[in-house]
Protein backbone atom coordinates (compact mmCIF):
# COMPACT_ATOMS: atom_id res chain seq x y z
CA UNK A 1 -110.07 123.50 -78.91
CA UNK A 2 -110.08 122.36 -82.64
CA UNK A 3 -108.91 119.49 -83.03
CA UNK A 4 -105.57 118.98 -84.92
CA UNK A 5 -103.67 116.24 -86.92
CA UNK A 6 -99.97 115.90 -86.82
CA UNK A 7 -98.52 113.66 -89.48
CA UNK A 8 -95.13 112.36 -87.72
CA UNK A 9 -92.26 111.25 -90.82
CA UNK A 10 -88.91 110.04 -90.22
CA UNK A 11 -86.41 111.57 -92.68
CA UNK A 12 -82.73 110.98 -93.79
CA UNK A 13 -81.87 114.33 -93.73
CA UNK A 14 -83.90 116.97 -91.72
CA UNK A 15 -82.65 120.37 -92.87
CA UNK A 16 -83.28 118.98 -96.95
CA UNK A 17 -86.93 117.57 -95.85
CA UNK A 18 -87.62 121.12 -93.93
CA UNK A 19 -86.68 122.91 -96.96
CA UNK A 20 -89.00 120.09 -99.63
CA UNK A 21 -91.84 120.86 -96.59
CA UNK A 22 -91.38 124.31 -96.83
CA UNK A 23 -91.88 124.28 -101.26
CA UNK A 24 -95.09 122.33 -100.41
CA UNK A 25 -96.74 125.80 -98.51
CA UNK A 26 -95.66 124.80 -94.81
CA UNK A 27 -94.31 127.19 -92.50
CA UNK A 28 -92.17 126.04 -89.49
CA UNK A 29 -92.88 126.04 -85.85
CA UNK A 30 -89.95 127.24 -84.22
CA UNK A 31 -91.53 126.25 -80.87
CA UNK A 32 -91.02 122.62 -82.04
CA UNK A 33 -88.22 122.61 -84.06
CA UNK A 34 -84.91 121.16 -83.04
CA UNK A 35 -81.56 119.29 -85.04
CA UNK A 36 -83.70 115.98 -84.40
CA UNK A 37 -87.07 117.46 -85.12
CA UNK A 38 -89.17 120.26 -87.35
CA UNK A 39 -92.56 121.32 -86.92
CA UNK A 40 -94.30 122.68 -90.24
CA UNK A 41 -97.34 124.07 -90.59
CA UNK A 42 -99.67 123.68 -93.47
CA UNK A 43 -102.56 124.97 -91.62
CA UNK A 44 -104.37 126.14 -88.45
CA UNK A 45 -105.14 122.39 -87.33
CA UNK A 46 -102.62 120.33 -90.04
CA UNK A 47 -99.12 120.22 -89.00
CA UNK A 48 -96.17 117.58 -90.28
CA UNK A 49 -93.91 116.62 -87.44
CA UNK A 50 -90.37 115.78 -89.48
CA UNK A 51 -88.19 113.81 -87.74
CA UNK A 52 -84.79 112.37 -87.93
CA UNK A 53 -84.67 108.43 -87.87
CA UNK A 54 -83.32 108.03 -84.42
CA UNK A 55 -85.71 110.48 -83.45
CA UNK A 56 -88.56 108.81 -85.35
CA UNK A 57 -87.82 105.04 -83.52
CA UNK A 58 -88.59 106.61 -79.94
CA UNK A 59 -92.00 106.33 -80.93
CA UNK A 60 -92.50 103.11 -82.17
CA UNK A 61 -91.17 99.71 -81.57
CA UNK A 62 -91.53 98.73 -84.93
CA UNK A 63 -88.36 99.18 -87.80
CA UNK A 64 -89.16 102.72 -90.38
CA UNK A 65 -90.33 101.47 -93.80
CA UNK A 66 -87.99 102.40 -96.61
CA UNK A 67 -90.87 104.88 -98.16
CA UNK A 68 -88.67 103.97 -101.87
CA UNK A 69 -89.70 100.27 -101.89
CA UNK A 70 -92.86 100.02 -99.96
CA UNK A 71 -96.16 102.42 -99.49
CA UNK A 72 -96.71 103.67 -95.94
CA UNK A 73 -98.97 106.16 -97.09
CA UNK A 74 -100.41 108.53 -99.47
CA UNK A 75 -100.45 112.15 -98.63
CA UNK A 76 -102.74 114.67 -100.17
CA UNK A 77 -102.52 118.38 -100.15
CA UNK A 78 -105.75 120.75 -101.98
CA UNK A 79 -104.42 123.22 -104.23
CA UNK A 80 -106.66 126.17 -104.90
CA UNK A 81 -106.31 125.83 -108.58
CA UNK A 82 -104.92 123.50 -111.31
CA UNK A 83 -102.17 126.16 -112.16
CA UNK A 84 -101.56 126.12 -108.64
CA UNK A 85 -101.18 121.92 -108.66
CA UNK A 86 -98.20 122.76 -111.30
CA UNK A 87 -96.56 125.17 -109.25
CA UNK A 88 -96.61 123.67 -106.34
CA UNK A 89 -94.84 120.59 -107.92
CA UNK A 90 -92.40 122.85 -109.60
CA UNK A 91 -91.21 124.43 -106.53
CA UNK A 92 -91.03 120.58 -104.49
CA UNK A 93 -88.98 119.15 -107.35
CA UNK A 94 -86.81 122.43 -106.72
CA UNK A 95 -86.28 121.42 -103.13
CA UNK A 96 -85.50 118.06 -103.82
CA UNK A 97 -88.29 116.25 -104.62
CA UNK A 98 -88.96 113.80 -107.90
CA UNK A 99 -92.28 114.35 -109.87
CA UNK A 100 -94.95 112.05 -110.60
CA UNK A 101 -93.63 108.62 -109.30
CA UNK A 102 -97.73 107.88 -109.83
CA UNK A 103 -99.70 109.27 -113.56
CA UNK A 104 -101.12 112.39 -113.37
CA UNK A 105 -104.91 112.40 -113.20
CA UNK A 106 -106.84 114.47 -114.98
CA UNK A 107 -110.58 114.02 -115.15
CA UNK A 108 -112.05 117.53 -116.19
CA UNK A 109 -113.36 118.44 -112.52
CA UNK A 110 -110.24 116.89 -110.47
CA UNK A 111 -106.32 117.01 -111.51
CA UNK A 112 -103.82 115.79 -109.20
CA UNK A 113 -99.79 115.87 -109.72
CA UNK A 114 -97.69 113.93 -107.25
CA UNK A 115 -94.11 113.89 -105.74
CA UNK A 116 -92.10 112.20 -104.35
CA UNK A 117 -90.05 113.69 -101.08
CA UNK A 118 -86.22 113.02 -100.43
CA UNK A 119 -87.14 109.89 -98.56
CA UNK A 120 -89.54 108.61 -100.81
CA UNK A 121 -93.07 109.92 -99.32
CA UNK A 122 -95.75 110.62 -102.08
CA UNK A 123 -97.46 113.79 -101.79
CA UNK A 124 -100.65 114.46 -104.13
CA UNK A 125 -101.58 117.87 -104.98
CA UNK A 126 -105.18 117.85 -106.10
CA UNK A 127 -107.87 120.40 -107.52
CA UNK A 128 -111.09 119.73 -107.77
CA UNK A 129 -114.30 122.02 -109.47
CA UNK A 130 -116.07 123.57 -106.26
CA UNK A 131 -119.16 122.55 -108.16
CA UNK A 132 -118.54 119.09 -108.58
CA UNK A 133 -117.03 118.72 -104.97
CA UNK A 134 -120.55 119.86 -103.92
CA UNK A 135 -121.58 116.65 -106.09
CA UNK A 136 -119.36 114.09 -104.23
CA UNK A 137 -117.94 111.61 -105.18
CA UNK A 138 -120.39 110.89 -108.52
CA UNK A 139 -119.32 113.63 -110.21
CA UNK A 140 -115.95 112.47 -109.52
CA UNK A 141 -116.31 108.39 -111.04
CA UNK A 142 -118.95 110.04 -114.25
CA UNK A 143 -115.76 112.82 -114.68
CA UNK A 144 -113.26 109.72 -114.57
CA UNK A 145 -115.33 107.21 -116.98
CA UNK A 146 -115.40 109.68 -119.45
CA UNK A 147 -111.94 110.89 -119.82
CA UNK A 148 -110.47 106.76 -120.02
């Protein structure tokens, strides 16, 4: 079996997060989708568990960072294309999201928009050039020195 990561958030409102989820290219999992919780699927082996609050503190002892005041973590989606970074964004601010709480970046080979969800979650969309992904990370820091 492949293995799979599930990236568990606790939400204020479930059916608002599904539908923010859901403008981000997810598809839910009705097999693991109830009024607490929502399974969405972004791929094959990358799922996000959304959960209510109540829900979320059955897992963990300790209290749910307020995602508005304090970084939990960053979340990064690939987009297939920069046109496809805008759009993306456009259709998450539609479902409730707020755009670039961080600067865009654009370095040439990499461009990345982000936004933030209802409950304050950052999601990055990035592109990158195929050719300088094959590169690494170089082409990445000589693509950034240049454009500052």
């Amino acid at each position: 079996m492949e293995r799979m990561i599930f990236v568990n958030l606790p939400v204020g409102d479930l059916q608002k997060s599904r539908a923010f989820v859901e403008a981000l290219g997810a598809v839910n999992e009705p097999r693991f989708t109830d009024d607490t919780a929502a399974c969405m699927k972004l791929s094959d082996s990358i799922f996000v568990m959304i959960l209510t609050q109540e829900k979320f503190s059955q897992f963990t002892p300790r209290p749910i960072a307020d995602a508005t005041a304090s970084s939990e973590v960053l979340l990064c989606l690939s987009a297939e294309s920069r046109e496809s970074v805008d759009l993306t964004l456009e259709r998450a601010v539609a479902a409730g999201g707020t755009a670039d709480p961080s600067p865009k970046q654009d370095y040439g080979v990499m461009y990345g928009r982000s936004v933030a969800d209802p409950d304050g979650h950052i999601w990055e969309i990035m592109w990158m050039d195929p050719a300088a992904a094959e590169r690494g990370a170089d082409a990445v820091a000589e693509a950034a020195a240049t454009a500052i």
